[in-house]
Protein backbone atom coordinates (compact mmCIF):
# COMPACT_ATOMS: atom_id res chain seq x y z
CA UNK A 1 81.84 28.83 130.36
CA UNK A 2 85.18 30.51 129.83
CA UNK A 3 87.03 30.38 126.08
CA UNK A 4 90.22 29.15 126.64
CA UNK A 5 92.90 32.19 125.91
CA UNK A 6 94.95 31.60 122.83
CA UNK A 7 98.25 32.29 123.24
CA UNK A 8 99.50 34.97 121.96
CA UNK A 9 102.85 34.92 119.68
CA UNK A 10 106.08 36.68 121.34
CA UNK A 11 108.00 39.26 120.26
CA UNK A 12 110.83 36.89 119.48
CA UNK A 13 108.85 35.04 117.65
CA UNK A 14 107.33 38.39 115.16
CA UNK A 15 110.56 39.06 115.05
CA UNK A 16 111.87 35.92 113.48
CA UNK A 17 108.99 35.57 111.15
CA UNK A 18 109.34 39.79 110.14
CA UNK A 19 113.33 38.70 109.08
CA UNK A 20 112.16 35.96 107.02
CA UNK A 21 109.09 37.75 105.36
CA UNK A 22 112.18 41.34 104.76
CA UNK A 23 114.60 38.14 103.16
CA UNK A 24 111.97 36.79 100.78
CA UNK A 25 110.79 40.27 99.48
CA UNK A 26 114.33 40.69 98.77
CA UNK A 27 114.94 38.02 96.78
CA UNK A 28 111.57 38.78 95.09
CA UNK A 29 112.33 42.56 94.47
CA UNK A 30 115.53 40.85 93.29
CA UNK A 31 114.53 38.73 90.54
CA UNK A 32 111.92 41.27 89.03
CA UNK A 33 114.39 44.29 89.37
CA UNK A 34 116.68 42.13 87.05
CA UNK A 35 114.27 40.92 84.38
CA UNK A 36 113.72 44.83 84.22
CA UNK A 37 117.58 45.33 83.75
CA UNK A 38 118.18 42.67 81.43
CA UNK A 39 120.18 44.03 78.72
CA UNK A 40 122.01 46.33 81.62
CA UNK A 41 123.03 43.11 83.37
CA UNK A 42 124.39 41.01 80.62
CA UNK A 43 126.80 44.02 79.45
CA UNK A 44 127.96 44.29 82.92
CA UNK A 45 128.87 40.41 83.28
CA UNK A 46 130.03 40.00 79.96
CA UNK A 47 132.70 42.77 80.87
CA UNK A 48 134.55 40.49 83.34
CA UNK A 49 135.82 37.73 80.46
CA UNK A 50 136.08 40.92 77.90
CA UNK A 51 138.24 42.30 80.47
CA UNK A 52 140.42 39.45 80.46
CA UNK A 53 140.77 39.38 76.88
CA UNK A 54 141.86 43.54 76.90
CA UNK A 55 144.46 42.69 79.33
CA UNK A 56 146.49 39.93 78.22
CA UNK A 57 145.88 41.46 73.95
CA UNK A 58 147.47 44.70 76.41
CA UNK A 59 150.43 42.83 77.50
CA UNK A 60 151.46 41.50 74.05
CA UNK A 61 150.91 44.54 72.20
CA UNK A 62 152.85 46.06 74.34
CA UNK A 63 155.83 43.59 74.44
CA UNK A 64 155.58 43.35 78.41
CA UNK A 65 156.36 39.50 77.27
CA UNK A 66 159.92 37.82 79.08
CA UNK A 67 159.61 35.67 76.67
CA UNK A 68 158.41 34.17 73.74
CA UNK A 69 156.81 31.04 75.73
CA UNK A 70 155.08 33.61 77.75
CA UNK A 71 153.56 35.64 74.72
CA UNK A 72 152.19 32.53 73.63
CA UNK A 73 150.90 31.53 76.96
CA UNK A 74 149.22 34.74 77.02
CA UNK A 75 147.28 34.48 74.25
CA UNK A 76 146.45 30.70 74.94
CA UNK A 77 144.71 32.12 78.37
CA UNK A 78 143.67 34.84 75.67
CA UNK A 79 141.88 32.02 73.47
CA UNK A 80 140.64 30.18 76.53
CA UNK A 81 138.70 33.39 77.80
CA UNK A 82 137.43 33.77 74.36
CA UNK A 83 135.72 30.46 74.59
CA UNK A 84 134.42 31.32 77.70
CA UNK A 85 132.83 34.62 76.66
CA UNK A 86 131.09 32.50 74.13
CA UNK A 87 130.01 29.68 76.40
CA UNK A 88 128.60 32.64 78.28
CA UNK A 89 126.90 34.51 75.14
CA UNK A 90 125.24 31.02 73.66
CA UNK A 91 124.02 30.24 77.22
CA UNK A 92 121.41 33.95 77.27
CA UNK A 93 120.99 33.21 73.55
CA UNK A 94 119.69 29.84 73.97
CA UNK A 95 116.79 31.41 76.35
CA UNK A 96 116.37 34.20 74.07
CA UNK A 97 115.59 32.09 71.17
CA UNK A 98 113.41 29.91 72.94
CA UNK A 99 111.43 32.37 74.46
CA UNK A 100 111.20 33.96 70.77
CA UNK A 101 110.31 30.80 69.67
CA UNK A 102 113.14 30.60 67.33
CA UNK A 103 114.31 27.16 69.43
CA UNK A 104 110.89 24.69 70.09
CA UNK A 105 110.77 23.29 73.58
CA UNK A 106 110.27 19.63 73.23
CA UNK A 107 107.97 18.56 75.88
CA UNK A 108 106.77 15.56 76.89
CA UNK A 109 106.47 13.02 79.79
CA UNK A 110 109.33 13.02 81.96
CA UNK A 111 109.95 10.43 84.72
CA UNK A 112 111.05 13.30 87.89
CA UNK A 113 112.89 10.75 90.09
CA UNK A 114 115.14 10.37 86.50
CA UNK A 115 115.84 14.17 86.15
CA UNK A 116 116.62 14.52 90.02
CA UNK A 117 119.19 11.77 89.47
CA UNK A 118 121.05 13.09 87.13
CA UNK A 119 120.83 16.22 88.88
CA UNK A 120 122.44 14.55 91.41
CA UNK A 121 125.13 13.22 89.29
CA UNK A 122 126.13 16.52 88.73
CA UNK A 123 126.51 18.19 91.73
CA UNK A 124 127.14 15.69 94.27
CA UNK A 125 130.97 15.85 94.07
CA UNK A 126 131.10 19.41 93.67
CA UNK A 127 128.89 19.80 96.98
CA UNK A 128 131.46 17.36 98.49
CA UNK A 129 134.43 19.24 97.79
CA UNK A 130 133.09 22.42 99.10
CA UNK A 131 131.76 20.62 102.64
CA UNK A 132 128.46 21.55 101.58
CA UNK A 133 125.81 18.52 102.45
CA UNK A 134 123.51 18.31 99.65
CA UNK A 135 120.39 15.67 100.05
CA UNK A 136 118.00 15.17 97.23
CA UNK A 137 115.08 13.38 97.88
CA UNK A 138 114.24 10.13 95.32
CA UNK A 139 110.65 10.86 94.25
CA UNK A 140 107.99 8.36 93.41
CA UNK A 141 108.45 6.92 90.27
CA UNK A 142 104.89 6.95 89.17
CA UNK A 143 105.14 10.75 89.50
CA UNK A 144 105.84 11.96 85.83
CA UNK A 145 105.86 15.86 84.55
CA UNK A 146 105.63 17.36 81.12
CA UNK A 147 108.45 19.44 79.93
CA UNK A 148 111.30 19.88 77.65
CA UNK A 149 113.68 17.18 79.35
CA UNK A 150 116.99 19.27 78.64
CA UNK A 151 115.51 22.38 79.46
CA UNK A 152 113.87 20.56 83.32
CA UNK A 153 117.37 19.73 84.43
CA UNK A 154 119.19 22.87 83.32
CA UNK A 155 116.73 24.58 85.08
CA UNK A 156 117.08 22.30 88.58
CA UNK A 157 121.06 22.67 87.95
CA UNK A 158 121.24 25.86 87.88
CA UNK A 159 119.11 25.79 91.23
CA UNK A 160 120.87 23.29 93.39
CA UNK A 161 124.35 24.97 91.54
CA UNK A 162 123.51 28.88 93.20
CA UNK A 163 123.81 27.35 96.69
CA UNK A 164 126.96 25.35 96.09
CA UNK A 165 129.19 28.31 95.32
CA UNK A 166 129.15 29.79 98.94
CA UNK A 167 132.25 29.07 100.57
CA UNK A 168 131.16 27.95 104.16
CA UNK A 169 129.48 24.90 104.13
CA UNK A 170 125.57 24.33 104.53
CA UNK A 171 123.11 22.44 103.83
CA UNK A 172 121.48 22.15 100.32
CA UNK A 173 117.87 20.25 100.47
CA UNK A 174 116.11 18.99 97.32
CA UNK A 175 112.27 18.11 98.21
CA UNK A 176 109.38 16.73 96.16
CA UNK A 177 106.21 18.12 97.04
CA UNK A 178 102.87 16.97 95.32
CA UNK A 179 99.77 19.04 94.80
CA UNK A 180 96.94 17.03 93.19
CA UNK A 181 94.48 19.77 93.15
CA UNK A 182 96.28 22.38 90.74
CA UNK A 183 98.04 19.34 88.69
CA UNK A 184 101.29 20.53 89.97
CA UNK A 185 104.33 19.03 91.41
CA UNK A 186 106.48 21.51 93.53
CA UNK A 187 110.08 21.03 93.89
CA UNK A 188 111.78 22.56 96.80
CA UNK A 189 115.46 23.92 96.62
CA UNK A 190 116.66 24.51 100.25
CA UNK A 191 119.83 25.60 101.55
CA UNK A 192 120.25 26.38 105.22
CA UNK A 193 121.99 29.95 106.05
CA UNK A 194 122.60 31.44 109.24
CA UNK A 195 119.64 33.26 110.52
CA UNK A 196 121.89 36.75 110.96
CA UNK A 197 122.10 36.09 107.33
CA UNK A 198 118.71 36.86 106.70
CA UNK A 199 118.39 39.90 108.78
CA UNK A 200 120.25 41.84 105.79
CA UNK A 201 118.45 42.52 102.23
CA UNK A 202 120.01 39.69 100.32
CA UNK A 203 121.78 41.28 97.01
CA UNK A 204 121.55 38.81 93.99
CA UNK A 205 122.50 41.19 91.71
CA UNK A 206 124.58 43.58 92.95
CA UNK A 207 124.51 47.28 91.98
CA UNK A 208 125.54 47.93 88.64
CA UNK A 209 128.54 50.30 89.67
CA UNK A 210 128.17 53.90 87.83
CA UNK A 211 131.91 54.87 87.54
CA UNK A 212 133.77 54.18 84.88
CA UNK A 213 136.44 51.61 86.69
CA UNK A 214 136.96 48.38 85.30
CA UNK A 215 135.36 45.40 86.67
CA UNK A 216 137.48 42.74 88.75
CA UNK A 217 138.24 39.68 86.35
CA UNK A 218 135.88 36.56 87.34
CA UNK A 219 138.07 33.97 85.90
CA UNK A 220 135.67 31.33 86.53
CA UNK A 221 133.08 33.27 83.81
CA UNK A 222 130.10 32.22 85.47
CA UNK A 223 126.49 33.21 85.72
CA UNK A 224 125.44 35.18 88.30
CA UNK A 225 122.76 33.98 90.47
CA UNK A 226 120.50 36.41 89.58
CA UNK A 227 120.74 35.94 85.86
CA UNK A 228 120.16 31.98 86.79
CA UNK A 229 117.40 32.30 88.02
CA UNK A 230 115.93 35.06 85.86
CA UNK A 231 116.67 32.56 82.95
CA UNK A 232 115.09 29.72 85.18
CA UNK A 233 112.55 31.72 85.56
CA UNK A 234 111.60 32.58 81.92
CA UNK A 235 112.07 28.66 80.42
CA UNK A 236 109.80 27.68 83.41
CA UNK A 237 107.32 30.09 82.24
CA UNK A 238 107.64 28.30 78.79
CA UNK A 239 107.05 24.96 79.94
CA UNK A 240 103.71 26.53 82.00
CA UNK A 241 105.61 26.16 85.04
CA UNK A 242 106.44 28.80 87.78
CA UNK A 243 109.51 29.70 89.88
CA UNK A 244 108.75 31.27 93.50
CA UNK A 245 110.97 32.43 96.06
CA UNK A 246 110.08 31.42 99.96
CA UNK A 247 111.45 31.97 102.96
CA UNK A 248 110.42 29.52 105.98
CA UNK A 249 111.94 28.40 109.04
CA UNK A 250 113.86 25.23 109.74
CA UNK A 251 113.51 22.77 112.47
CA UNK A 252 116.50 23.94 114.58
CA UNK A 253 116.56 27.22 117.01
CA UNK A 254 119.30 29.36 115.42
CA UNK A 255 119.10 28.81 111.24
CA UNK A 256 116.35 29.44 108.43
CA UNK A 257 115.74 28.50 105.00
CA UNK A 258 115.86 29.99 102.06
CA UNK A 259 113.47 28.16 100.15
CA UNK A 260 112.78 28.26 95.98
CA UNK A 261 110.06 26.58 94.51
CA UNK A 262 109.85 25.28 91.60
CA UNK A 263 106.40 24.17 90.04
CA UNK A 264 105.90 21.94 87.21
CA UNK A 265 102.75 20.34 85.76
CA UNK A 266 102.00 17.17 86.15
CA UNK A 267 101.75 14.31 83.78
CA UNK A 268 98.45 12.56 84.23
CA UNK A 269 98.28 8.60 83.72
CA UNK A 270 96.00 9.61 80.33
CA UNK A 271 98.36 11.75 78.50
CA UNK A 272 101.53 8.90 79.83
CA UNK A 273 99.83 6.42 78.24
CA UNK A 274 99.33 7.89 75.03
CA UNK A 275 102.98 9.53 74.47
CA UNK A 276 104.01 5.69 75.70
């Protein structure tokens, strides 16, 4: 009797799944080449607000002012960047010290469909504004997790927050995915790109530029997604938890996912009841 021939996959097919396998070693190569750069990475983005700071001190040293309201409007949006070049310095140093030790991570049993809520709370009007559809899927809520609770949803904000800031709209997909056998509860972080978007190494952190011009100003001051999720990846680590980047393919002909997963241990009914 004759086997039955399987099929064999077509080119267009290898094809798809070699762009998607090239955009997920990216992102990989990504997030390790910047844990390697660390300190190189910080100086560059905390050059932008510093920048900012040079200037406007520039203009009123200077006397460039028309006035005296402008001179002091200058060095309010002096003061302001100030703040922000703080916000930005506690934000590493919080990581720092808890990696060190220096700040404990409180863990303990932490109702997920509660931290996805809030999550939720954050981010929904932002995604709104930006025409970006964001869906986050409402969990079980038997399913609990151990970890530090403020820690869990800066981590998951900082996630569903990297996809946001595009400027064309997609769609941003927050899944909960159980798996009983490692004691693990994986929580996916989808946002749908073009698939020509894929076919291109995707650069997270951009190359640190050699010469000696100054940096554009960012005057929004904020993390770049490759120092996110270095810094999501690090206070998972903390909380025994893991941050992976996949690629898979959606459910329509002519997009793809970019898919990052983030693993938590879960809270078994034992150690609930205790802490309860």
């Amino acid at each position: 009797m004759t086997k039955p021939q399987k099929s064999k996959p077509s080119i267009a097919a290898i094809s798809e799944e070699l762009k998607l396998t090239r955009a997920a070693y990216h992102l990989a190569a990504e997030m390790s080449q910047f844990k390697a750069g660390f300190l190189a990475r910080i100086s560059h983005e905390l050059r932008s607000p510093l920048n900012s700071l040079i200037g406007l001190h520039q203009l009123i040293i200077s006397d460039l002012c028309e006035s005296p309201e402008e001179e002091r409007e200058f060095i309010e949006q002096a003061h302001a960047s100030a703040l922000k070049l703080v916000g930005l310095i506690d934000e590493v140093l919080n990581v720092s010290r808890t990696e060190y030790g220096t700040n404990r991570l409180d863990i303990q049993p932490l109702q997920l469909a509660e931290v996805l809520s809030q999550v939720y709370d954050l981010t929904h009007l932002q995604a709104a504004n930006r025409n970006h559809r964001l869906t986050i899927e409402t969990p079980s809520p038997d399913i609990f997790v151990l970890a530090d609770p403020r820690w869990l949803r800066q981590v998951l904000l900082n996630l569903v927050d990297t996809p946001l800031k595009y400027m064309e709209p997609i769609n941003v997909q927050v899944s909960v995915h159980l798996d009983p056998a490692t004691e693990y509860v994986n929580i996916w972080v989808e946002d749908e790109r073009p698939a020509e978007a894929l076919t291109e190494p995707i650069d997270l952190l951009k190359t640190i530029s050699e010469d000696k011009e100054p940096l554009p100003v960012n005057e929004d001051f904020t993390l770049s997604p490759g120092l996110s999720l270095m810094m999501s990846q690090t206070i998972l680590e903390l909380m025994k938890g893991r941050l992976e980047v996949i690629a898979v393919p959606s459910d329509e002909e002519n997009s793809k996912f970019t898919n990052i997963q983030c693993s938590i241990p879960l809270c078994t009914k034992e150690v609930f009841d205790t802490e309860s």
